[in-house]
Structure formats: C-alpha cells, structure tokens
PDB file of N, CA and C in Angstrom:
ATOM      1  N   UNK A   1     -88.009-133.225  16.201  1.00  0.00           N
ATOM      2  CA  UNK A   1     -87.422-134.556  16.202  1.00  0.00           C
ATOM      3  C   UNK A   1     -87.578-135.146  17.607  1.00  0.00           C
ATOM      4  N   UNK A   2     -87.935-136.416  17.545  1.00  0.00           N
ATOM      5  CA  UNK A   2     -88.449-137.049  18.969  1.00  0.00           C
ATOM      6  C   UNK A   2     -87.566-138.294  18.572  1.00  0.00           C
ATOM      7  N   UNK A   3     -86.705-138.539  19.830  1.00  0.00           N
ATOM      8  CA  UNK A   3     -85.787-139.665  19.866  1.00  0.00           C
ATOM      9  C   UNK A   3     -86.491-140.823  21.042  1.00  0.00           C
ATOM     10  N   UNK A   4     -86.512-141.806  20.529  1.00  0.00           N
ATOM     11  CA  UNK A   4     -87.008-143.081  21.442  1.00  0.00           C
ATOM     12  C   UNK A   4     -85.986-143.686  21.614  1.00  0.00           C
ATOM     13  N   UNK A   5     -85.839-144.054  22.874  1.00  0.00           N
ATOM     14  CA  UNK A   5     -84.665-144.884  23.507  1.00  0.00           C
ATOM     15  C   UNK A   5     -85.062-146.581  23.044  1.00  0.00           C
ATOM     16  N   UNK A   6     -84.190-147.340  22.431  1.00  0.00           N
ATOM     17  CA  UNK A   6     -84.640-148.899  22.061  1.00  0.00           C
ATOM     18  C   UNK A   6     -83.350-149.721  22.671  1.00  0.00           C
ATOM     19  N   UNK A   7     -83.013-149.225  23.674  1.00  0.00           N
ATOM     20  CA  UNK A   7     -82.299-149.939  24.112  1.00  0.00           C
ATOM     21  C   UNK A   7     -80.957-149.624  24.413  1.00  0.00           C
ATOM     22  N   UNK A   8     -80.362-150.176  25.982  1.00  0.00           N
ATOM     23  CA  UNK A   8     -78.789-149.624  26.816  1.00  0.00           C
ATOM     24  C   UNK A   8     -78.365-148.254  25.926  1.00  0.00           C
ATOM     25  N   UNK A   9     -79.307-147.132  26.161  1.00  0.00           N
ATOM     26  CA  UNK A   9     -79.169-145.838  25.869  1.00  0.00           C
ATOM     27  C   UNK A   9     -79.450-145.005  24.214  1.00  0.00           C
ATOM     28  N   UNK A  10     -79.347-145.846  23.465  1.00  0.00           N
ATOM     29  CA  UNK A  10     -79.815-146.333  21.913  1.00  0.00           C
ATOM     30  C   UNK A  10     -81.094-145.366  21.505  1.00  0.00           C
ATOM     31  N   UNK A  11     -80.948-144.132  21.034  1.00  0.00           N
ATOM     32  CA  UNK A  11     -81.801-143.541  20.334  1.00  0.00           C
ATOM     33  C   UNK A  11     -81.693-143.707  19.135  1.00  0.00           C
ATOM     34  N   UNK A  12     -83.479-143.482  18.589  1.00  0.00           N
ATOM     35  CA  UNK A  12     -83.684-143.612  17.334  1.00  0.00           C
ATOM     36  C   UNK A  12     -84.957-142.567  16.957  1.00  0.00           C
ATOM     37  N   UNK A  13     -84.308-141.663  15.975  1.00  0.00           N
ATOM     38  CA  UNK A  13     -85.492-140.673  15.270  1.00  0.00           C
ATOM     39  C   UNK A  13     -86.971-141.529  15.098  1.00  0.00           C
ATOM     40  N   UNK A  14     -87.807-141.119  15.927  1.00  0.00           N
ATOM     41  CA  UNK A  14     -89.202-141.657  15.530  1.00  0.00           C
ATOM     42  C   UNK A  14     -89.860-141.088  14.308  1.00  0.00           C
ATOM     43  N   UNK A  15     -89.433-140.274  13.672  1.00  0.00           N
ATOM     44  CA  UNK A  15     -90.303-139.776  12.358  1.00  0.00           C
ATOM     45  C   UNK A  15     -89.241-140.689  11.083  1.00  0.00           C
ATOM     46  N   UNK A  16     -88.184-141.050  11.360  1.00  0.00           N
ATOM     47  CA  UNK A  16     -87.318-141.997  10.265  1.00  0.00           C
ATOM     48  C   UNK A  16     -88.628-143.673  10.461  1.00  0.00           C
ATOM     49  N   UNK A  17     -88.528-144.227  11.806  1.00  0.00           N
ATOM     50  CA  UNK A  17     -89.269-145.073  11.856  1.00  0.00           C
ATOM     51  C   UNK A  17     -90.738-145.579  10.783  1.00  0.00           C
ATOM     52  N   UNK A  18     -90.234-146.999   9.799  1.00  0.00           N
ATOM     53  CA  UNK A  18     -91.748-146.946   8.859  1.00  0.00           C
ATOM     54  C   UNK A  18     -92.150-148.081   9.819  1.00  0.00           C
ATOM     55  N   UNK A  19     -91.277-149.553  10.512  1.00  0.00           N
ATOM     56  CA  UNK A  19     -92.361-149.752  11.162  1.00  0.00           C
ATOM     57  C   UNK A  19     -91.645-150.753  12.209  1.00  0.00           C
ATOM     58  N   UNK A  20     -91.977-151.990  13.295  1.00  0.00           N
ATOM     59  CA  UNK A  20     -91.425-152.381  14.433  1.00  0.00           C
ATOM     60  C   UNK A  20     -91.701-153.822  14.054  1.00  0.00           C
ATOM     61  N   UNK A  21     -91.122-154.963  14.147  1.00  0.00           N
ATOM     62  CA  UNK A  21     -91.781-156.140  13.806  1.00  0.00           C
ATOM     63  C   UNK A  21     -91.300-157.500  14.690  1.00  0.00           C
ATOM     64  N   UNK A  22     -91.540-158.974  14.776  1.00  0.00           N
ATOM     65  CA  UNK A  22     -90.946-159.062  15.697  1.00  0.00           C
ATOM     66  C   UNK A  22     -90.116-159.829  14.502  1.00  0.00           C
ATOM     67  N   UNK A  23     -88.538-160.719  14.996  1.00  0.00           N
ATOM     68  CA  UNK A  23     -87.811-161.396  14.423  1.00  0.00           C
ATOM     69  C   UNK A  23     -87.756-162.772  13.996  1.00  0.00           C
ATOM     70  N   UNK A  24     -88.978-163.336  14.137  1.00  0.00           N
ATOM     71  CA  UNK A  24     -89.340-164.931  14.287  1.00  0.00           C
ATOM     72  C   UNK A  24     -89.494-165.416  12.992  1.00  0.00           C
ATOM     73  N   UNK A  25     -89.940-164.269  11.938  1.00  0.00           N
ATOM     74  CA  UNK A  25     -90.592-165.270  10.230  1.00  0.00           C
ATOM     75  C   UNK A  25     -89.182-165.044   9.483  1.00  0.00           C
ATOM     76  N   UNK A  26     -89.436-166.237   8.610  1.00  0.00           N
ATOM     77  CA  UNK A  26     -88.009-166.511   7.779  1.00  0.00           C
ATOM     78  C   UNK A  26     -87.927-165.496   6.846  1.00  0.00           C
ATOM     79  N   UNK A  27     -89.112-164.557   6.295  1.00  0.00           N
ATOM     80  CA  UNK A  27     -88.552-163.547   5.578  1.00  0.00           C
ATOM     81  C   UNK A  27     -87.932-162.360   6.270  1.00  0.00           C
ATOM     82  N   UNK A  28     -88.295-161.683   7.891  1.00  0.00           N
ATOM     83  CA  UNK A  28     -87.467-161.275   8.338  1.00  0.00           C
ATOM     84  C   UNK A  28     -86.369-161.545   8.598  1.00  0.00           C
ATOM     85  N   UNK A  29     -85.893-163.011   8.728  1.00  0.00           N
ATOM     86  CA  UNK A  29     -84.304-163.190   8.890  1.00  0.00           C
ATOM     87  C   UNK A  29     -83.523-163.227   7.982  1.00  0.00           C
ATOM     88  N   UNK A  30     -84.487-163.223   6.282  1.00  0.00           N
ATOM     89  CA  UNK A  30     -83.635-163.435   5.118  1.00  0.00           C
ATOM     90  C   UNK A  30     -83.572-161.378   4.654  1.00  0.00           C
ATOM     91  N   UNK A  31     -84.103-160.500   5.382  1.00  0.00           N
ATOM     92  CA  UNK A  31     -83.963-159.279   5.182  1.00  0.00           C
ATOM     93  C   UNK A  31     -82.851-158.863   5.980  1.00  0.00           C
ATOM     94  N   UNK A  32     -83.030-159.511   7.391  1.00  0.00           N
ATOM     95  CA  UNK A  32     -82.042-158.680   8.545  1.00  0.00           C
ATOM     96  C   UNK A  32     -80.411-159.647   7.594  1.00  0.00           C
ATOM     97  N   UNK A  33     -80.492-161.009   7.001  1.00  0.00           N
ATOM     98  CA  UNK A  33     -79.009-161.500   6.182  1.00  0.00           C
ATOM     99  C   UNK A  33     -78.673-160.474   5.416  1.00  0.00           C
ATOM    100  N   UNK A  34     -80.014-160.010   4.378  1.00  0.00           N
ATOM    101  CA  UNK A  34     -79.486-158.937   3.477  1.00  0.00           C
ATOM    102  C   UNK A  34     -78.634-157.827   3.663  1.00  0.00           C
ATOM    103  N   UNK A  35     -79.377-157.100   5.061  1.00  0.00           N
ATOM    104  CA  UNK A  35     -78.764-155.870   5.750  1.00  0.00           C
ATOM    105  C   UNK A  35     -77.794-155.984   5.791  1.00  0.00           C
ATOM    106  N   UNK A  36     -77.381-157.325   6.583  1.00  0.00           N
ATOM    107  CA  UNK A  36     -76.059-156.998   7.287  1.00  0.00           C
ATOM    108  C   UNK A  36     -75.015-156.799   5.829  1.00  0.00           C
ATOM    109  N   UNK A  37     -75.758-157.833   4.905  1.00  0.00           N
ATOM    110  CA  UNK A  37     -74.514-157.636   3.875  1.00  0.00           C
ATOM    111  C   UNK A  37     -74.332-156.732   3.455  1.00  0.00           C
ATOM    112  N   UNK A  38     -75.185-155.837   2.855  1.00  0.00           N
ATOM    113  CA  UNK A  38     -75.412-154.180   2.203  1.00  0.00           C
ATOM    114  C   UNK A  38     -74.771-153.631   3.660  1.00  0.00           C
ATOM    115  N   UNK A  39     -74.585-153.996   4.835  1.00  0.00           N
ATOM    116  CA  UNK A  39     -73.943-152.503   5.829  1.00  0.00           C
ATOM    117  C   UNK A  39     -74.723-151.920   6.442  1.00  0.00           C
ATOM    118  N   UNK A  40     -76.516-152.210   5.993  1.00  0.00           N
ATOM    119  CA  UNK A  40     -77.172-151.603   6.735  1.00  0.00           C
ATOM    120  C   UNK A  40     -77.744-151.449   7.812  1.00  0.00           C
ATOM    121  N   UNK A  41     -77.002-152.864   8.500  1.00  0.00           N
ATOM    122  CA  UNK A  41     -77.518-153.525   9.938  1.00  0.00           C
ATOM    123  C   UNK A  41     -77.294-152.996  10.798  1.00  0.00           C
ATOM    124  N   UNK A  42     -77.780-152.805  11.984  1.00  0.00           N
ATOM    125  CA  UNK A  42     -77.432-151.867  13.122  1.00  0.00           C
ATOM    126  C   UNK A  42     -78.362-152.638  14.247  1.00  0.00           C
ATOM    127  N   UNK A  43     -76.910-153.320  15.135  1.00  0.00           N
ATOM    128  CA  UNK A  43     -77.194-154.290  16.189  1.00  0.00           C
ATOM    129  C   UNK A  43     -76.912-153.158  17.281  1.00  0.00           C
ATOM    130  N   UNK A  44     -77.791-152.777  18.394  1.00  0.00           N
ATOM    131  CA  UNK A  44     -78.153-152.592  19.522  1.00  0.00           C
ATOM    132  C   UNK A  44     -77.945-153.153  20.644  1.00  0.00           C
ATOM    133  N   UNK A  45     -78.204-154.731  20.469  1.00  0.00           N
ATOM    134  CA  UNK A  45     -78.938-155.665  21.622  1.00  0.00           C
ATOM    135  C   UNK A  45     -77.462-155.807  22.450  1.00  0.00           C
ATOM    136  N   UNK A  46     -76.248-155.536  22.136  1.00  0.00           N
ATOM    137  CA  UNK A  46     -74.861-155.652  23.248  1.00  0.00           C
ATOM    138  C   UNK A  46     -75.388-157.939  23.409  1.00  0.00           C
ATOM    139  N   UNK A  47     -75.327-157.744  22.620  1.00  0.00           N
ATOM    140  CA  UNK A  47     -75.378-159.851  22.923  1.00  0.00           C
ATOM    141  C   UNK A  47     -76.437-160.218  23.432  1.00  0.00           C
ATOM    142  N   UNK A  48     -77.393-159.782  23.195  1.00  0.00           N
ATOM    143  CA  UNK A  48     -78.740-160.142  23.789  1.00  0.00           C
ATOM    144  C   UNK A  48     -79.637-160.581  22.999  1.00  0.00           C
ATOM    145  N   UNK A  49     -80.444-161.776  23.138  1.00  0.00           N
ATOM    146  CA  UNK A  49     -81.272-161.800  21.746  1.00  0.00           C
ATOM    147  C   UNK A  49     -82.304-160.739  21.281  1.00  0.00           C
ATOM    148  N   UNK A  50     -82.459-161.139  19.735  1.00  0.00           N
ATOM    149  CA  UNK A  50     -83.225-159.560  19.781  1.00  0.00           C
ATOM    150  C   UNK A  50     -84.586-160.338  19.614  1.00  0.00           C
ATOM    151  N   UNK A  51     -85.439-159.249  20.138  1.00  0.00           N
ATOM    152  CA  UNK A  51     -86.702-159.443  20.199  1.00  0.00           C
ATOM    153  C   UNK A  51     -87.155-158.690  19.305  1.00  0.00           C
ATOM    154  N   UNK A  52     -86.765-157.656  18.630  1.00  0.00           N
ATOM    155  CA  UNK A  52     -87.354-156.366  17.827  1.00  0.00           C
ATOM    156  C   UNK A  52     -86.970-156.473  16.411  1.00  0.00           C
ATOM    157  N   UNK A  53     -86.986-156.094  15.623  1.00  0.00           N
ATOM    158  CA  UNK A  53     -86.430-155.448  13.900  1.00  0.00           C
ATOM    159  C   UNK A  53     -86.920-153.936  13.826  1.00  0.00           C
ATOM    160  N   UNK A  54     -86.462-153.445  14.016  1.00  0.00           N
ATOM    161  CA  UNK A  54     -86.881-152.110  13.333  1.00  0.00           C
ATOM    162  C   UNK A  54     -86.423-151.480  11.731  1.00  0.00           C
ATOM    163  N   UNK A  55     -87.066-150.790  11.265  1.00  0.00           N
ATOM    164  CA  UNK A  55     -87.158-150.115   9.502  1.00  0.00           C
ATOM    165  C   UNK A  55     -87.342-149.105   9.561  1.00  0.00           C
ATOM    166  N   UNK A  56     -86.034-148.570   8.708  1.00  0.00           N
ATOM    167  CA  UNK A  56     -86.006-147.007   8.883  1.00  0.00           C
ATOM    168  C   UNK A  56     -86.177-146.604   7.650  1.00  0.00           C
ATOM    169  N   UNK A  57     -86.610-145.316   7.537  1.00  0.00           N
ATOM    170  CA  UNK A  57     -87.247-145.308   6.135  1.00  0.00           C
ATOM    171  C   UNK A  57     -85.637-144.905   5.432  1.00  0.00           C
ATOM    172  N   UNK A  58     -84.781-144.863   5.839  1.00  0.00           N
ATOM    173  CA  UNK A  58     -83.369-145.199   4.973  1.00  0.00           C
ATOM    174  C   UNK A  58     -82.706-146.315   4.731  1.00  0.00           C
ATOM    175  N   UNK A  59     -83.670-147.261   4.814  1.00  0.00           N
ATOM    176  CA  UNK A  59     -83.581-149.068   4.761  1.00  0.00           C
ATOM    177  C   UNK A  59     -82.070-149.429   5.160  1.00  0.00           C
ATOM    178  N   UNK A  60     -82.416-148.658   6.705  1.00  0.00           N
ATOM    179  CA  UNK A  60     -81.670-149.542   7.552  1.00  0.00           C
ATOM    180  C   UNK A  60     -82.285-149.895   8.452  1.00  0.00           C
ATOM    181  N   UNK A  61     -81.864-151.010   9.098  1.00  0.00           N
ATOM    182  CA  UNK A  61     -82.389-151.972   9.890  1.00  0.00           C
ATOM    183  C   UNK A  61     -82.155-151.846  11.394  1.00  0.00           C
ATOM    184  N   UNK A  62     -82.454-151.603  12.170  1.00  0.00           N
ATOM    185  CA  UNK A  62     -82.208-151.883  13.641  1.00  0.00           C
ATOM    186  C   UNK A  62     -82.536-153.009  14.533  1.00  0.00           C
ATOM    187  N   UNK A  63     -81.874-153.480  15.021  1.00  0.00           N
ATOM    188  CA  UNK A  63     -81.931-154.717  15.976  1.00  0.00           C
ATOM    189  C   UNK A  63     -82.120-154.565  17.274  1.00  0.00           C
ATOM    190  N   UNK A  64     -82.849-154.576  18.184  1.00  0.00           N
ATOM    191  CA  UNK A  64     -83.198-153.978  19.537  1.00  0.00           C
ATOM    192  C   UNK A  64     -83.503-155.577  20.765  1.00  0.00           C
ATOM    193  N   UNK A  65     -82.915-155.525  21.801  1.00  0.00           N
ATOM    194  CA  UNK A  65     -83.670-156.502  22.286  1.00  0.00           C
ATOM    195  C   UNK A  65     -84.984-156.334  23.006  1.00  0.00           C
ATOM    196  N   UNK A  66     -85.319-155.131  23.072  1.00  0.00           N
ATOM    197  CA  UNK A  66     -86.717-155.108  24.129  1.00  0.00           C
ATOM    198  C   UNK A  66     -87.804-155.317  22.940  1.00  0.00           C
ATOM    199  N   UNK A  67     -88.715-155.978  23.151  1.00  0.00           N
ATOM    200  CA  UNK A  67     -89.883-156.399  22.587  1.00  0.00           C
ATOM    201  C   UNK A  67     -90.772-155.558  21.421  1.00  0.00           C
ATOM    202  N   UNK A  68     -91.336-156.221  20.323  1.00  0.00           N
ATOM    203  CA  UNK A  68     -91.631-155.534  19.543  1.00  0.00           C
ATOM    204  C   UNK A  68     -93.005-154.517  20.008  1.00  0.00           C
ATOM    205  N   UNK A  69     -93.651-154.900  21.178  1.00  0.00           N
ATOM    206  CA  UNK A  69     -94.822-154.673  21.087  1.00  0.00           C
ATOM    207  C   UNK A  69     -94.612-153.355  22.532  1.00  0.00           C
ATOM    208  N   UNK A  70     -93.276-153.365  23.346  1.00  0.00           N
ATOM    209  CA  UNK A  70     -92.952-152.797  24.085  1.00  0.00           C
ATOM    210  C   UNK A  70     -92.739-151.588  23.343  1.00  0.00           C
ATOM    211  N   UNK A  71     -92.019-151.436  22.202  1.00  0.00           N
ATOM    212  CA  UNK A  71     -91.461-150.485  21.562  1.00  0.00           C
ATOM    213  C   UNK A  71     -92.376-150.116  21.056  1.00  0.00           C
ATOM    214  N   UNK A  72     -93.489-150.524  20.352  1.00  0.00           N
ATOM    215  CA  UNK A  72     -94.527-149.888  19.751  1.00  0.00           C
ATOM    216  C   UNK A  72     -94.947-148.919  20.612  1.00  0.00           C
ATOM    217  N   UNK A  73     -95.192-149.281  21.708  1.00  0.00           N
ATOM    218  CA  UNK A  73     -95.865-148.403  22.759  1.00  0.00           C
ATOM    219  C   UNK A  73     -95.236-146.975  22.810  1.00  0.00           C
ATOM    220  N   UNK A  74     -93.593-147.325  23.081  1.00  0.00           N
ATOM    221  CA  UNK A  74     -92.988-145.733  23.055  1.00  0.00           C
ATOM    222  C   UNK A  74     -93.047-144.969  21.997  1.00  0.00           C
ATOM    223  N   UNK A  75     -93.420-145.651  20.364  1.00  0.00           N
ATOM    224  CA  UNK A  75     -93.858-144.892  19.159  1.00  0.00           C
ATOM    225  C   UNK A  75     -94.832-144.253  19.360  1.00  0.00           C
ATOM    226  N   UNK A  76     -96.028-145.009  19.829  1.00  0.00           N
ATOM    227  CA  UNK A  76     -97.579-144.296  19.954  1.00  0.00           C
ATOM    228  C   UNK A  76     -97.419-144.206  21.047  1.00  0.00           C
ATOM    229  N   UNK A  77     -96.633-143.699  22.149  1.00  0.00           N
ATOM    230  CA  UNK A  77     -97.080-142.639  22.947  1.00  0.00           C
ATOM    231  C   UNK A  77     -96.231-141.516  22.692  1.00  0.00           C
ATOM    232  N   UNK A  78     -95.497-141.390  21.910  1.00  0.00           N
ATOM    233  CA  UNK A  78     -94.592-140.210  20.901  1.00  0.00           C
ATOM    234  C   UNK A  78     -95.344-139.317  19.969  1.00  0.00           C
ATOM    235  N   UNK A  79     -96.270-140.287  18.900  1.00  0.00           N
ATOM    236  CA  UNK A  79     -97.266-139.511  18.360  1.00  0.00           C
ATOM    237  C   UNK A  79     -98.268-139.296  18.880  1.00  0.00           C
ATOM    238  N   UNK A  80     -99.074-139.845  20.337  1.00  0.00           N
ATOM    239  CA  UNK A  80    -100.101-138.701  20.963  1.00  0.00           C
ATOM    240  C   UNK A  80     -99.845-137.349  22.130  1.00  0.00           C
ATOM    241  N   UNK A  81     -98.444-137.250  21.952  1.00  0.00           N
ATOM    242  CA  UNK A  81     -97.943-136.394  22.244  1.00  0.00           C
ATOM    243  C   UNK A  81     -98.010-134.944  21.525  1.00  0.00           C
ATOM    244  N   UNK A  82     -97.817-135.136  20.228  1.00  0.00           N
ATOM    245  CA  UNK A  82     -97.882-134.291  18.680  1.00  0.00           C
ATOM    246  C   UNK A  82     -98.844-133.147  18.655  1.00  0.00           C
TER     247      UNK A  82
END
C-alpha cells in the first residue's frame, strides 16, 4: 500500500485511486452535488478552492486543492516505483 499525500497532510491509498480530474465541467460538479448527498464527499482543501476531484474505486470522492495535473505526477511517480 502506497499512500500519496493530496494535501495539509491528507493521505490517500494509490491502488483505491481509478482516476484525478480537474473540477471545471458541469458534469463533474453535478457528481461532486451527488456525493456530497450520498455522504460520499470528502473535502480536504481546509477552505481552499479545489483544483482536483479525485475517484476512488469505492465511489467516493475526494476534493484536494493542489492541481489535477500536480497530483497525477505523485500517482505516476508511485507506479514507476513498483
């Protein structure tokens, strides 16, 4: 199990991870509404806007503010580690 930090100390199992996206299209904001209602939302960002969405393959949602494309990086440099 390899934990990636996504933020003010915020680990997250990288093998749960299906994928990183950013928060800007209206069907991501009508998924992250859904979450929150189902419970499955999980805000990170401490009041910060988020820049990230993350999807866990237990369709919950994570909210991160550091960048989607920042975070990708700590995924794939997690799996060329392997």
């Amino acid at each position: 199990m390899k934990l990636i930090n996504v933020g003010f100390g915020n680990m997250v199992n990288s093998e749960r991870v299906v994928c990183v996206v950013s928060p800007e299209s209206a069907p991501i904001k009508r998924i992250m509404q859904h979450a929150k209602d189902e419970g499955k939302l999980i805000d990170v960002t401490q009041g910060r806007k988020t820049a990230s969405v993350i999807f866990t393959d237990s369709e919950h949602i994570i909210l991160s503010y550091i960048k989607a494309d920042k975070l990708s990086l700590r995924f794939s440099s997690d799996s060329d580690e392997q």
